[in-house]
N, C-alpha and C. Protein backbone atom coordinates (compact mmCIF):
# COMPACT_ATOMS: atom_id res chain seq x y z
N UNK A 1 2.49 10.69 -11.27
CA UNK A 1 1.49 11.63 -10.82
C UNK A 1 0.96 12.40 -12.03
N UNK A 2 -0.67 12.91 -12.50
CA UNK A 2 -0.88 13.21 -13.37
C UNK A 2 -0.60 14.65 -12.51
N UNK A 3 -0.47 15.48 -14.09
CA UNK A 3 -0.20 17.22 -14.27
C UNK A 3 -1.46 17.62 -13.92
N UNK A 4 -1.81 18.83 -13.51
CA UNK A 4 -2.93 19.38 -13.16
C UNK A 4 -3.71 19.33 -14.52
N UNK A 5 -3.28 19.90 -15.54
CA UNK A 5 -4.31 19.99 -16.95
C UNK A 5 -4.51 18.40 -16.75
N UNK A 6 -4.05 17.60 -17.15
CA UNK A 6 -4.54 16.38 -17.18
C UNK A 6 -5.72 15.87 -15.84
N UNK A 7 -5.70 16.49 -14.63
CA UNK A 7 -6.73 16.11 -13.52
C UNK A 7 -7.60 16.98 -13.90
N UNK A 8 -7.44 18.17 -14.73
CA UNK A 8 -8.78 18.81 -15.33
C UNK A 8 -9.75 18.19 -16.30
N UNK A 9 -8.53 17.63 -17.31
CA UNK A 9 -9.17 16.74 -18.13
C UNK A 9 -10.32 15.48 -17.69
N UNK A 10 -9.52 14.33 -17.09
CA UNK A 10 -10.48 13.60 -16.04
C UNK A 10 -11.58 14.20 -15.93
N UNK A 11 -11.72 15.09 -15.06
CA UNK A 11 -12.92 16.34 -14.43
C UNK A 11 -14.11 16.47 -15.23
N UNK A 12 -13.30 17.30 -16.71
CA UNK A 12 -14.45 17.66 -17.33
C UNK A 12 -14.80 16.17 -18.04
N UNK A 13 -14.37 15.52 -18.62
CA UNK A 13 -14.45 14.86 -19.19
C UNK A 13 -14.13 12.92 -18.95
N UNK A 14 -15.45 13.12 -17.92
CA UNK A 14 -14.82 11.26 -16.94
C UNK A 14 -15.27 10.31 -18.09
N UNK A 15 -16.09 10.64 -19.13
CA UNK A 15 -16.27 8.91 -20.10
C UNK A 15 -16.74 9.38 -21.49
N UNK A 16 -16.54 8.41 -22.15
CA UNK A 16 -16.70 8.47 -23.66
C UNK A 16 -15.60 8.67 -24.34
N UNK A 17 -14.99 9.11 -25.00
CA UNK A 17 -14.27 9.17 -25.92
C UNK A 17 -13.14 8.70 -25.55
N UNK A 18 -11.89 7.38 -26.45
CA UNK A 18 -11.19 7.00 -25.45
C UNK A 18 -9.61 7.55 -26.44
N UNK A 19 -8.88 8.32 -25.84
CA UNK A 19 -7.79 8.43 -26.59
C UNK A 19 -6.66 7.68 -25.82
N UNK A 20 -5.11 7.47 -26.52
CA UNK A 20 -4.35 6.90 -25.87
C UNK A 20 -3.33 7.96 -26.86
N UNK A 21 -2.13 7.66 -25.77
CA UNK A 21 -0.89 8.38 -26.08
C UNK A 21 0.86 7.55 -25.40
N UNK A 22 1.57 7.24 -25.99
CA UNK A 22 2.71 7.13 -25.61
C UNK A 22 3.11 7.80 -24.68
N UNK A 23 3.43 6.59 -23.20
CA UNK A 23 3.51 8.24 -21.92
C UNK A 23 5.09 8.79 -21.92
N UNK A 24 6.10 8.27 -22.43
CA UNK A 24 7.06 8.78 -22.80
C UNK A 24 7.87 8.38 -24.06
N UNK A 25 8.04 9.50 -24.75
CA UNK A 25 9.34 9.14 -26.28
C UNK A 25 10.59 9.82 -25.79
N UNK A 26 11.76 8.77 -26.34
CA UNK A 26 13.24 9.94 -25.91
C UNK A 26 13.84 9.90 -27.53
N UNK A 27 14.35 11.03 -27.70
CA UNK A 27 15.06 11.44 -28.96
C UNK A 27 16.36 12.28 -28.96
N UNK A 28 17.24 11.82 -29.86
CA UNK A 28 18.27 12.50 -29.78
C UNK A 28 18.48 13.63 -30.47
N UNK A 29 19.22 14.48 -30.04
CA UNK A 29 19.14 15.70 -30.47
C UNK A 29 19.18 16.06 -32.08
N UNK A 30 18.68 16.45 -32.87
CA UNK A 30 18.82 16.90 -34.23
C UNK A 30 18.09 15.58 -34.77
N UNK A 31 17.16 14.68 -34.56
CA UNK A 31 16.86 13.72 -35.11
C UNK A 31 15.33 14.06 -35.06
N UNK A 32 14.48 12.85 -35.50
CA UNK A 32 12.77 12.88 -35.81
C UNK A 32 12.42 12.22 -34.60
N UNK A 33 11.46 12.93 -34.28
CA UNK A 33 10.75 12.28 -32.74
C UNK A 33 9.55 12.38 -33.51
N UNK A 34 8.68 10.79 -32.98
CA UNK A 34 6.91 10.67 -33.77
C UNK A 34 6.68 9.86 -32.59
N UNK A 35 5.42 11.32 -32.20
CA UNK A 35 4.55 10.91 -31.21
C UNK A 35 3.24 10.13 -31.33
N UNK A 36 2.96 9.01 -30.92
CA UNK A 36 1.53 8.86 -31.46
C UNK A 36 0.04 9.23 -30.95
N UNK A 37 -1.31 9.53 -31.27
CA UNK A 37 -2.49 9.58 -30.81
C UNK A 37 -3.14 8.83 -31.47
N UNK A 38 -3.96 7.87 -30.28
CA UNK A 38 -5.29 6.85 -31.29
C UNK A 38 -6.58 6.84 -30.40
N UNK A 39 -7.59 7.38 -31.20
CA UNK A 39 -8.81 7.25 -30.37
C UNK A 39 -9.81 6.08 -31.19
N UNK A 40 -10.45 5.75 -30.35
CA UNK A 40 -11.55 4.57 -30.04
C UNK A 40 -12.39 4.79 -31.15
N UNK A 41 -12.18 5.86 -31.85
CA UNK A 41 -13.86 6.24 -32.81
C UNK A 41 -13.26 7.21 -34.03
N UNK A 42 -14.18 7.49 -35.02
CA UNK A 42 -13.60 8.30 -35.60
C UNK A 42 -13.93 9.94 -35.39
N UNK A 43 -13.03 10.62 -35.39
CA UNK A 43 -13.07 12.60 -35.09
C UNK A 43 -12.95 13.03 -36.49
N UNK A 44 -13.43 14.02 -35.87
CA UNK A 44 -13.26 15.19 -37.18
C UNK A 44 -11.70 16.05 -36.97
N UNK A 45 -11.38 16.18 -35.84
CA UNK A 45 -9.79 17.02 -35.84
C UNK A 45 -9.56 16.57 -34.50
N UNK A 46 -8.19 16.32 -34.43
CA UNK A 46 -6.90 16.11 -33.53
C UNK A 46 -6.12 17.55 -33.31
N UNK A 47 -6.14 17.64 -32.32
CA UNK A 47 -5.35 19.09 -31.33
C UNK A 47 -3.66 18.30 -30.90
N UNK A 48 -2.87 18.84 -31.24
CA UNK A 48 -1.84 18.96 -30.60
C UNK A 48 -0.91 20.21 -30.09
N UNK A 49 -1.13 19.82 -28.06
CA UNK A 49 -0.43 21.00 -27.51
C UNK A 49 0.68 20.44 -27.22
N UNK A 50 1.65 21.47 -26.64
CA UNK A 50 2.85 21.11 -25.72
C UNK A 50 3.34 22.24 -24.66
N UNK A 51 3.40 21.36 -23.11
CA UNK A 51 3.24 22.05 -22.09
C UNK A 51 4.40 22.11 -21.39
N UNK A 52 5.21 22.89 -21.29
CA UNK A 52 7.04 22.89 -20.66
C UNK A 52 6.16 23.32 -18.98
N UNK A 53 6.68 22.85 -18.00
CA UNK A 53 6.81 23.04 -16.33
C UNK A 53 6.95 24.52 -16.28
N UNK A 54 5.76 25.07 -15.42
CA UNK A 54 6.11 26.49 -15.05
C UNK A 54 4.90 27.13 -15.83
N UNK A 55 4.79 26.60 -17.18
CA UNK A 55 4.11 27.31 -18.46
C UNK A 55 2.86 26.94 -18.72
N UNK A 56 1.95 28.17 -19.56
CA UNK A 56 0.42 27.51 -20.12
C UNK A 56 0.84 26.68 -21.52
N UNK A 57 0.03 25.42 -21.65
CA UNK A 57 0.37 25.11 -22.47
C UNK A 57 -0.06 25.85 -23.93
N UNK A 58 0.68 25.64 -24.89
CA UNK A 58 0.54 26.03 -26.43
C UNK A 58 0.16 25.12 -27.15
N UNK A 59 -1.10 25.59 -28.15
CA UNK A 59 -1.79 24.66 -29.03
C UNK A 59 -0.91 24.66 -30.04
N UNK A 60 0.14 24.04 -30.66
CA UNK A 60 1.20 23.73 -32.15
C UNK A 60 0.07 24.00 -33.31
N UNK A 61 -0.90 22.91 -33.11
CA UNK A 61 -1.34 22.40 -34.86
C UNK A 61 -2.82 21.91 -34.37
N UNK A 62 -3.80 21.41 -35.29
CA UNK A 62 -4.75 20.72 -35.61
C UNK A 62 -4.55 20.21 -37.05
N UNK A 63 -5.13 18.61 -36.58
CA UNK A 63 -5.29 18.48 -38.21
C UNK A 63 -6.70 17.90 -38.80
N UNK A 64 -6.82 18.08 -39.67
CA UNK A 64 -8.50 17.96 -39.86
C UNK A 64 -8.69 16.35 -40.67
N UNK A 65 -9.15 15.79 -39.68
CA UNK A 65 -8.95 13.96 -40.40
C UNK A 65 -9.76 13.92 -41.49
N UNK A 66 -10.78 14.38 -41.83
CA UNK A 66 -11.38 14.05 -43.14
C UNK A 66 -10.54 14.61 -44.26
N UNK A 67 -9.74 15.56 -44.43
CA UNK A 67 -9.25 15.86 -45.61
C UNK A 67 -7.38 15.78 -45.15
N UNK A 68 -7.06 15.55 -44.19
CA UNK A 68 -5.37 15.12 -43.81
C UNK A 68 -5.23 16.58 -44.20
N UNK A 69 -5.42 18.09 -43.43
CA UNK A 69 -4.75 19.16 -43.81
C UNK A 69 -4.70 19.75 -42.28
N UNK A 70 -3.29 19.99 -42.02
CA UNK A 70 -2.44 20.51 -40.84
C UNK A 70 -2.94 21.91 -41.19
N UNK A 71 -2.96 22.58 -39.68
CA UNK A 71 -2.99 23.75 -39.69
C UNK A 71 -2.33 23.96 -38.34
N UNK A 72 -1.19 24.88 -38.82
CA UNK A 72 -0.33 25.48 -37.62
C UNK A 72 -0.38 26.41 -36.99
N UNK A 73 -0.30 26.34 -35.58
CA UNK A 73 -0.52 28.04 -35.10
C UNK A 73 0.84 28.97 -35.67
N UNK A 74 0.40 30.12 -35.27
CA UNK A 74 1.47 30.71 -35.98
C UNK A 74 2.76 30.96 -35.50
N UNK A 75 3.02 30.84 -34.45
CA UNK A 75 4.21 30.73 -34.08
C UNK A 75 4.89 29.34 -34.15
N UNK A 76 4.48 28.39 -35.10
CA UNK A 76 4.65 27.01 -35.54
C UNK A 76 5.71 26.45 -36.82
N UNK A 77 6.75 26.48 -36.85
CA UNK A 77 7.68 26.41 -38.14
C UNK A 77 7.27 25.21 -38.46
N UNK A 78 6.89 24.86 -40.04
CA UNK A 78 6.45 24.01 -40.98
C UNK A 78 7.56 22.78 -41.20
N UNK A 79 8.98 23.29 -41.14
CA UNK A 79 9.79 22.43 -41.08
C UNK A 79 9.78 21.92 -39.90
N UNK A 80 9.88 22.35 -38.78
CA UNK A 80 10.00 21.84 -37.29
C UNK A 80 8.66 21.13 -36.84
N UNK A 81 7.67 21.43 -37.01
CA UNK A 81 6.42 20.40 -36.27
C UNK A 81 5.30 19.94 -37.37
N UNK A 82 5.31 18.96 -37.42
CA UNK A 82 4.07 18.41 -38.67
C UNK A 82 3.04 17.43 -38.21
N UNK A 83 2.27 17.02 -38.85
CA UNK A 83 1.13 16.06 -38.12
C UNK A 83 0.35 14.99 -39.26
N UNK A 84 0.55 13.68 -39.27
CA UNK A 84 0.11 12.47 -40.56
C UNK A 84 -1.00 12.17 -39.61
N UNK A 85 -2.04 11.76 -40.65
CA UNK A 85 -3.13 11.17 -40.21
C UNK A 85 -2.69 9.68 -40.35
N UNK A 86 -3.37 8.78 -39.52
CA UNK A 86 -2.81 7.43 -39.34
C UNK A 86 -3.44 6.94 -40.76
N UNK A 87 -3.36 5.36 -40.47
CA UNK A 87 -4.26 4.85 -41.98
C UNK A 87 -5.79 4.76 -42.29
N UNK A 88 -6.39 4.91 -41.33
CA UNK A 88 -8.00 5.74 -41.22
C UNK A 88 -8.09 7.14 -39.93
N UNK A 89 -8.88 6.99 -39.91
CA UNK A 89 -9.11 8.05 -39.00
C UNK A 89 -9.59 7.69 -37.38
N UNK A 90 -8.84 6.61 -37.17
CA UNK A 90 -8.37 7.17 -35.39
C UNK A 90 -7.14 7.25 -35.02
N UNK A 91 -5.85 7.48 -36.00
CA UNK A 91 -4.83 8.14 -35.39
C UNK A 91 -3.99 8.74 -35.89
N UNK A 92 -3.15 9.18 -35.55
CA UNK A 92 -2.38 10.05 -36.03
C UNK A 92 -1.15 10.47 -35.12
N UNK A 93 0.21 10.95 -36.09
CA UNK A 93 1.48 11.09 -35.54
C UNK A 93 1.56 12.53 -35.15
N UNK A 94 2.12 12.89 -34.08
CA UNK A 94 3.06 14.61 -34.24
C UNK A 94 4.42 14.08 -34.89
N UNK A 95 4.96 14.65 -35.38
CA UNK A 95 6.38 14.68 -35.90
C UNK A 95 7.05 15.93 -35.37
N UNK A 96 8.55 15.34 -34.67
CA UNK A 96 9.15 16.67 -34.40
C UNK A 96 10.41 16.70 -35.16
N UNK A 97 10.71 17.31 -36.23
CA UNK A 97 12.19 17.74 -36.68
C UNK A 97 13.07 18.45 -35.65
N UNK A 98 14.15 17.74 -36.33
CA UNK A 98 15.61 18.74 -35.66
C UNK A 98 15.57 18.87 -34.06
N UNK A 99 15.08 17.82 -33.53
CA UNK A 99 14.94 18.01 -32.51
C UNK A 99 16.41 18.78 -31.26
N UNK A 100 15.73 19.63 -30.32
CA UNK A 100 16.24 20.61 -29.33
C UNK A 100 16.42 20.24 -28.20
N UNK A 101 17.12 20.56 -27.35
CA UNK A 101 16.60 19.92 -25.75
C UNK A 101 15.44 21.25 -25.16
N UNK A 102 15.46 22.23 -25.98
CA UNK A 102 13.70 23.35 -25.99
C UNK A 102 12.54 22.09 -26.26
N UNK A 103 12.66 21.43 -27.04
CA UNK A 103 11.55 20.49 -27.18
C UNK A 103 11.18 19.82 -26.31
N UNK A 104 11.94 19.58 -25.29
CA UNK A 104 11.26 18.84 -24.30
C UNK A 104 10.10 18.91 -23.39
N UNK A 105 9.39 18.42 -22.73
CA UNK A 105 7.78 18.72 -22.42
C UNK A 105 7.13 18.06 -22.23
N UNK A 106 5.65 18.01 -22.26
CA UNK A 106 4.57 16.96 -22.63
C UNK A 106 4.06 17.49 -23.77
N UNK A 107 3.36 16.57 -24.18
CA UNK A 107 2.89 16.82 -25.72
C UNK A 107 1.82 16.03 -25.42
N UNK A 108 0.28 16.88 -25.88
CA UNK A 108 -1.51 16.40 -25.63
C UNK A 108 -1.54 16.47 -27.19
N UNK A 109 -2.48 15.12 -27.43
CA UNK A 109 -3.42 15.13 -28.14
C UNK A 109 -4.48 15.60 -27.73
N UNK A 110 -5.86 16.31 -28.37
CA UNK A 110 -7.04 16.28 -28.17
C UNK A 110 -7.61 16.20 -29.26
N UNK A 111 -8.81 15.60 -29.25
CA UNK A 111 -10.07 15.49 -29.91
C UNK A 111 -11.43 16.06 -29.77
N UNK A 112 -12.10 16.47 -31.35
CA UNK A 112 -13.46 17.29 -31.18
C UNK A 112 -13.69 16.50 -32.58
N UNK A 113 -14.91 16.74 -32.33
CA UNK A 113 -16.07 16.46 -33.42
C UNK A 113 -17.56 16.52 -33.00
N UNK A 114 -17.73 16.59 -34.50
CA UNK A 114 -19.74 16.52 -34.31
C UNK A 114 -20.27 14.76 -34.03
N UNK A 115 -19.16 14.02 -34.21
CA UNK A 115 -20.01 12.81 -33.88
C UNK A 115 -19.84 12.40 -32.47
N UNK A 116 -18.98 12.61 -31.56
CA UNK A 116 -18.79 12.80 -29.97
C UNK A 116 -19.72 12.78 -29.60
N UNK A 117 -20.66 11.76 -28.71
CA UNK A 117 -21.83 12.27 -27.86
C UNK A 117 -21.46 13.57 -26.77
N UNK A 118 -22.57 14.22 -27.11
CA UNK A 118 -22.92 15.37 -26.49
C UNK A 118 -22.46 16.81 -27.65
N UNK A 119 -22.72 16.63 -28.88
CA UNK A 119 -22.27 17.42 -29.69
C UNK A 119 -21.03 17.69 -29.73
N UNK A 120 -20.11 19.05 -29.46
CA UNK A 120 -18.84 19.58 -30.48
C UNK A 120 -18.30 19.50 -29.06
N UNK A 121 -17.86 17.99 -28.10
CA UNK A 121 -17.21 18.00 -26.88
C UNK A 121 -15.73 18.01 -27.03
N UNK A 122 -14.91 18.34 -26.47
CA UNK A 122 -13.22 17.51 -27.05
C UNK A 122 -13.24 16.74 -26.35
N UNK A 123 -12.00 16.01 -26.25
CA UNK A 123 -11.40 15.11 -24.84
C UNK A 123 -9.80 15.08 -25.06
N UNK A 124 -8.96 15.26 -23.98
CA UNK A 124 -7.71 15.10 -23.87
C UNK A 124 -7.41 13.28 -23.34
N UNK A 125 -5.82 13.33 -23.70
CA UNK A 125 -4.85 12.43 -23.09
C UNK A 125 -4.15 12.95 -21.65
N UNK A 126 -3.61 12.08 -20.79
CA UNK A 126 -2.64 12.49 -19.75
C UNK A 126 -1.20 13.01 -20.60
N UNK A 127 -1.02 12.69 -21.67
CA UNK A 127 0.38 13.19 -22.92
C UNK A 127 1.20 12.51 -23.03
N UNK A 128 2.29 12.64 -23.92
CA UNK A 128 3.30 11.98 -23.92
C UNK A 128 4.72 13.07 -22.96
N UNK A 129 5.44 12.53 -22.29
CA UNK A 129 6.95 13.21 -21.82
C UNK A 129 8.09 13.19 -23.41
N UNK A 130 8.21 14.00 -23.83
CA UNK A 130 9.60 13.92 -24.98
C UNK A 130 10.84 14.40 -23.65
N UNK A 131 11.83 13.23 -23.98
CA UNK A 131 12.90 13.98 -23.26
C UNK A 131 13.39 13.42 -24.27
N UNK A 132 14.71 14.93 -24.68
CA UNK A 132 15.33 15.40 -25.34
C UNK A 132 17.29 15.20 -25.39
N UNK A 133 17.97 14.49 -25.88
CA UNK A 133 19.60 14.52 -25.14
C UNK A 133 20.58 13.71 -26.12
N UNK A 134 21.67 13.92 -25.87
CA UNK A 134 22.70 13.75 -26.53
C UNK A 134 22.93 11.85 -26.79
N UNK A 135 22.19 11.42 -25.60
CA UNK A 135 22.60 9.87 -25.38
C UNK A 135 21.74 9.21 -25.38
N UNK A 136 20.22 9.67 -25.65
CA UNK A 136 18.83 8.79 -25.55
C UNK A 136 18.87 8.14 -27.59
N UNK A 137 18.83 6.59 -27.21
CA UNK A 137 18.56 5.95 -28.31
C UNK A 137 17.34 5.30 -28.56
N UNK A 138 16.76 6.12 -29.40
CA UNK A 138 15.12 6.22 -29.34
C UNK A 138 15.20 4.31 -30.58
């Protein structure tokens, strides 16, 4: 069943831009979890949120594909969440250090740019699920 943000997404946004996302990664605790995002075209910046049940989701990072430079929100530790641009510019990894069973969630890519028909539009994924645990062998 999609999450409500994700049936919003749909909504605003029924065609054009096509992203994809891993619908679930499992990682073990204290290890590297890499999520992937790949869209159909090339963007100017990739959004990554993450949305725990109950909660609004939180924007982590953007990273700006023409020059590969992360920018973290600020409540974002540099060691704990990072973001690689793929080998051109339609994709790109989240990276999670040290992973927590707090980390667990969904995790959205989104996309914006000026080359998007209809000017500076974004578009989301349905996300990836990270589940988080002592016994998942990623």
């Amino acid at each position: 069943m999609l999450s409500s943000l994700a049936v919003l997404c749909v909504l605003l946004f029924p065609a054009g831009l096509k992203l994809e996302q891993t619908p679930v990664v499992v990682g073990r605790l204290g290890t590297l979890a890499t999520l992937p995002c790949t869209v159909d075209t090339s963007v100017s910046y990739i959004h990554w949120y993450f949305h725990k049940e109950d909660t609004a989701p939180k924007r982590l990072l953007y990273l700006d594909m023409s020059r590969s430079y992360v920018q973290r929100d600020i409540f974002v530790k540099a060691d704990k969440v990072n973001a690689k641009k793929g080998r051109n510019s339609y994709s790109c990894n989240l990276l999670l250090q040290k992973l927590e069973k707090s980390d667990e969630g969904v995790y959205y890519c989104a996309a914006w740019g000026r080359k998007i028909v209809g000017a500076k539009r974004g578009f989301w994924v349905p996300g990836t699920f990270l589940g988080v645990g002592k016994f998942f062998n990623p």
